[in-house]
N, C-alpha and C. Protein backbone atom coordinates (compact mmCIF):
# COMPACT_ATOMS: atom_id res chain seq x y z
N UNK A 1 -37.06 95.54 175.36
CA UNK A 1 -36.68 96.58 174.43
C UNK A 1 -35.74 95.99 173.40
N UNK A 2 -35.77 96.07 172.15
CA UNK A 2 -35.31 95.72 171.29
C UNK A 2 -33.98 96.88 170.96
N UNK A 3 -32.84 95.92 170.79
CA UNK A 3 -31.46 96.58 170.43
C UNK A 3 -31.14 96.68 169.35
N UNK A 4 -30.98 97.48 168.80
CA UNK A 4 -30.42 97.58 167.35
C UNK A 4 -28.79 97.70 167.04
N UNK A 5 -28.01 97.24 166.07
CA UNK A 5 -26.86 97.53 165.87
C UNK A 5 -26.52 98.62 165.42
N UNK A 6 -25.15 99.27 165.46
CA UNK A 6 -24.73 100.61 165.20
C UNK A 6 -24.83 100.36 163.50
N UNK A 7 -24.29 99.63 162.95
CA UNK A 7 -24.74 99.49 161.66
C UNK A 7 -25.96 99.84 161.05
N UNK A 8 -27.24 99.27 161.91
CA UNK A 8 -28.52 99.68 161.04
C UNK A 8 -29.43 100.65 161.71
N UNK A 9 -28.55 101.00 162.62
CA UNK A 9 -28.92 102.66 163.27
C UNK A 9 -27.84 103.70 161.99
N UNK A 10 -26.99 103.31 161.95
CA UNK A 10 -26.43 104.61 160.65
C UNK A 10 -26.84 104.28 159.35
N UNK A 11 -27.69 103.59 159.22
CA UNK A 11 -27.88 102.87 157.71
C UNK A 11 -29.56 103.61 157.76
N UNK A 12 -30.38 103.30 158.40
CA UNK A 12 -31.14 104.15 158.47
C UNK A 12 -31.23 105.66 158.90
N UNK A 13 -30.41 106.46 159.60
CA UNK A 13 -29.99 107.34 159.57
C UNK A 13 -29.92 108.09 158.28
N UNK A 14 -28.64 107.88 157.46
CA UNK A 14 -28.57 107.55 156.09
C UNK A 14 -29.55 107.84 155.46
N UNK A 15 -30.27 107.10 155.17
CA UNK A 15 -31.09 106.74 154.45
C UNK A 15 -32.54 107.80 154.59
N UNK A 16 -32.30 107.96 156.37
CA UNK A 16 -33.21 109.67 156.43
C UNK A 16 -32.72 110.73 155.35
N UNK A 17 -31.46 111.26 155.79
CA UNK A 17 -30.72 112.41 155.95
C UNK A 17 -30.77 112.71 154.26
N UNK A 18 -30.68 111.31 153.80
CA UNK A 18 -30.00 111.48 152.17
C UNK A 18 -31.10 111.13 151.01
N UNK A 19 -32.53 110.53 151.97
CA UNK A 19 -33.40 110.00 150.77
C UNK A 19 -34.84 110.59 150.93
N UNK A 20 -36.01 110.16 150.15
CA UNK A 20 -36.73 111.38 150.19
C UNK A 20 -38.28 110.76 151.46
N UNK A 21 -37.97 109.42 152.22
CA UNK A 21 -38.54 108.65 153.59
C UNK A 21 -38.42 109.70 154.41
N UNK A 22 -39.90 110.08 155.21
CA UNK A 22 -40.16 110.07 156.42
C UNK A 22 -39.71 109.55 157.38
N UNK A 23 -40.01 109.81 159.02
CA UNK A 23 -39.67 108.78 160.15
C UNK A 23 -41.23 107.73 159.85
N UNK A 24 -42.33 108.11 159.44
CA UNK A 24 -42.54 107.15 159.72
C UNK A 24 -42.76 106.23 158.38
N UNK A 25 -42.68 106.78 157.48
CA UNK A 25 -42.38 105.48 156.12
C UNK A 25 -41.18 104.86 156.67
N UNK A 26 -39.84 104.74 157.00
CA UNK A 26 -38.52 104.56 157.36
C UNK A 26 -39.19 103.18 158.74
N UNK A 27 -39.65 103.61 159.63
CA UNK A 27 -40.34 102.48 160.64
C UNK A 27 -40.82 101.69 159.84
N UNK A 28 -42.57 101.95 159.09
CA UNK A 28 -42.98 100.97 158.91
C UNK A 28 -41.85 99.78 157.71
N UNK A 29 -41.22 100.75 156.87
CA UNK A 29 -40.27 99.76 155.93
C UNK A 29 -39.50 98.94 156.65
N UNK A 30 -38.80 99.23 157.76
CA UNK A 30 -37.98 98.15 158.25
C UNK A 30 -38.67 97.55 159.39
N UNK A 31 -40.07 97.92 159.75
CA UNK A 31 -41.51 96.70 160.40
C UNK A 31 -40.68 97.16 162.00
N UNK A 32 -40.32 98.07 162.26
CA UNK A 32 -40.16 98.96 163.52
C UNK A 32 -41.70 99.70 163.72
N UNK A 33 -41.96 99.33 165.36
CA UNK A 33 -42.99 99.44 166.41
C UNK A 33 -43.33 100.83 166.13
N UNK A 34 -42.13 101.52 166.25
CA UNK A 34 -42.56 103.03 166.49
C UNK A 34 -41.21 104.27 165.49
N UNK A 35 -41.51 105.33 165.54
CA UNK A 35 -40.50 106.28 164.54
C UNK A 35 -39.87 105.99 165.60
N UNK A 36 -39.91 106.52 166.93
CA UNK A 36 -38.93 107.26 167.90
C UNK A 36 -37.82 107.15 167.94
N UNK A 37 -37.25 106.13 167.58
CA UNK A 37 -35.96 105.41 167.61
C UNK A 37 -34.98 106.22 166.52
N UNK A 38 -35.93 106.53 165.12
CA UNK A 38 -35.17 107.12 164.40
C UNK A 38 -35.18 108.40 164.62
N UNK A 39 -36.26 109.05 165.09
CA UNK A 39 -36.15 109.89 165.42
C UNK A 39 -34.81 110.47 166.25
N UNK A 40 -34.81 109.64 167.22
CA UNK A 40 -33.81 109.24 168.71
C UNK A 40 -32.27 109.98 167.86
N UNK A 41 -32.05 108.73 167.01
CA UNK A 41 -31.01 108.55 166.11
C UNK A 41 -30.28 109.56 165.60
N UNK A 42 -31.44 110.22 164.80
CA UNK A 42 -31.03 111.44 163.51
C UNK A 42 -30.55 112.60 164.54
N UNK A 43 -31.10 112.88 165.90
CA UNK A 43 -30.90 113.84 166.90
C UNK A 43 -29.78 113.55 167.14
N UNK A 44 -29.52 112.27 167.65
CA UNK A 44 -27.81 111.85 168.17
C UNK A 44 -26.72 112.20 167.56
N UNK A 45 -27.51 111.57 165.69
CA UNK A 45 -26.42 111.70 164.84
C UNK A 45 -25.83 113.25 164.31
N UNK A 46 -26.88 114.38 164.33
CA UNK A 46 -26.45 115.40 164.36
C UNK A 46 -26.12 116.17 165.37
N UNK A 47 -25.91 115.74 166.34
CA UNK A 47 -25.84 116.14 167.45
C UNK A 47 -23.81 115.81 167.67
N UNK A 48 -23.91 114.43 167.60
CA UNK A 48 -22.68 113.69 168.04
C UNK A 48 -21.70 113.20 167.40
N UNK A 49 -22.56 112.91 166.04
CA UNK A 49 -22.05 111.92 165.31
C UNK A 49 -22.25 110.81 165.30
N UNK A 50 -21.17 110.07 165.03
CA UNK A 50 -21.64 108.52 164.75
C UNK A 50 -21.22 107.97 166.20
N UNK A 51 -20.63 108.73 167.06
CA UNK A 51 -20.53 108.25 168.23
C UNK A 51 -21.61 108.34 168.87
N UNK A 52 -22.56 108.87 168.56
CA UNK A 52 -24.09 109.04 169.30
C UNK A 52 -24.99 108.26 169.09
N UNK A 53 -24.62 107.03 168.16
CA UNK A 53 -25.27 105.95 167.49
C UNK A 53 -24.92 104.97 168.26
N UNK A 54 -23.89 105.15 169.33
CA UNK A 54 -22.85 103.86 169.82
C UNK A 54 -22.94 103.01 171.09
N UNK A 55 -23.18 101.86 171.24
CA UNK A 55 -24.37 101.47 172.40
C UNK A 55 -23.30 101.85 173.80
N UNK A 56 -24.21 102.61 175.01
CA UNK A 56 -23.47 102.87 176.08
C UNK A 56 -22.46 101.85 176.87
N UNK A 57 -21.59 102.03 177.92
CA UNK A 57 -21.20 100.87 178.32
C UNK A 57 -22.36 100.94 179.54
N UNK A 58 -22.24 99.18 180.27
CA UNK A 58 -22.96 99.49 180.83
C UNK A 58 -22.57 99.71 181.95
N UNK A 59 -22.73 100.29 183.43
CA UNK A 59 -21.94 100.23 184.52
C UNK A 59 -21.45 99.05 185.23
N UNK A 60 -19.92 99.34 185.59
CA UNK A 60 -19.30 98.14 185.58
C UNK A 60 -19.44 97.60 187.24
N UNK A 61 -19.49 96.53 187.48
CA UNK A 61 -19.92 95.23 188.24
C UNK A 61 -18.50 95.29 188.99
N UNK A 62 -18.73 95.41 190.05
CA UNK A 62 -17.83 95.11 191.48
C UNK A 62 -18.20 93.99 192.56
N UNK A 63 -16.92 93.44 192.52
CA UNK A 63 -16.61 91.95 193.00
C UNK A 63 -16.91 91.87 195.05
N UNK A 64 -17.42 90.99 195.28
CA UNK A 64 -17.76 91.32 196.34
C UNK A 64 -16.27 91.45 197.21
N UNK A 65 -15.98 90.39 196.98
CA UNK A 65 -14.28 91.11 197.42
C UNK A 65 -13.51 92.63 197.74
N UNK A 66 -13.61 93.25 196.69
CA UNK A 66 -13.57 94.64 196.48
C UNK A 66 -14.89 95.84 197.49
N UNK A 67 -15.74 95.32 196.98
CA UNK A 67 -16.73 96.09 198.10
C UNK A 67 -16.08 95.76 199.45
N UNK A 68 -16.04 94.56 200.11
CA UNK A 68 -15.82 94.42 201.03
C UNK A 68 -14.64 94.72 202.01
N UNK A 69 -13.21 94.63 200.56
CA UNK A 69 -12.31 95.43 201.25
C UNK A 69 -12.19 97.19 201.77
N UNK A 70 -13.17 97.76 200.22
CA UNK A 70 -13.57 99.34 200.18
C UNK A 70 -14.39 99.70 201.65
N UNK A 71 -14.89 98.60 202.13
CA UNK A 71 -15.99 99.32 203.17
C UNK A 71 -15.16 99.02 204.43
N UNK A 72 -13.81 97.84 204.45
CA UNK A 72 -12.84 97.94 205.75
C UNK A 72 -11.82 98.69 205.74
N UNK A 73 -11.39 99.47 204.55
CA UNK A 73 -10.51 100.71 204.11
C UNK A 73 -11.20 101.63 204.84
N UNK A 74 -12.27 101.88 204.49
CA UNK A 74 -13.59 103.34 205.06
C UNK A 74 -13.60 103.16 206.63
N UNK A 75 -14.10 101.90 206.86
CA UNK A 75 -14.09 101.78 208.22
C UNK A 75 -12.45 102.00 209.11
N UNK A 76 -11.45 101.44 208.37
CA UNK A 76 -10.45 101.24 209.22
C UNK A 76 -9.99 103.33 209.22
N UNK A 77 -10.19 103.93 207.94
CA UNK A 77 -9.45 105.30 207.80
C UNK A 77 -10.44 106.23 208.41
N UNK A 78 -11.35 105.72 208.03
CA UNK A 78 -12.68 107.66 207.74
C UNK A 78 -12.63 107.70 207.04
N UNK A 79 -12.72 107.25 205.79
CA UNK A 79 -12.65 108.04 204.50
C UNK A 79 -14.18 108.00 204.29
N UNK A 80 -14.57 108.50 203.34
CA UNK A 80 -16.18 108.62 202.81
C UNK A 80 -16.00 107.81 201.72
């Protein structure tokens, strides 16, 4: 899957909202596979804003250390 930057996700956005391009003239001009994306976009962007343009984090990575103490905490207390 191809990532795009927040830059040329609001630049095309933009360029929907304010010019007289389709989703799919807007794809084929910038040689994008499919609309959906802008589609995706323009929903987010009115939806959220420009924070809806903004790549997720991704879920964060625990050290085996940490698991291992979390599961002798659980074991040693009861906890769930």
């Amino acid at each position: 899957m191809v990532k795009y930057s927040e830059e040329f996700k609001i630049k095309l956005v933009t360029e929907y909202l304010h010019g007289n391009l389709g989703y799919n003239s807007l794809a084929k001009k910038y040689n994008m596979p499919s609309q959906t994306p802008i589609q995706d976009w323009v929903r987010a962007y009115k939806t959220q804003g420009v924070e809806g343009l903004k790549r997720r984090k991704m879920k964060e990575a625990y050290s085996i250390k940490f698991k291992l103490d979390t599961i002798q905490f659980m074991l040693e207390t009861g906890a769930s």
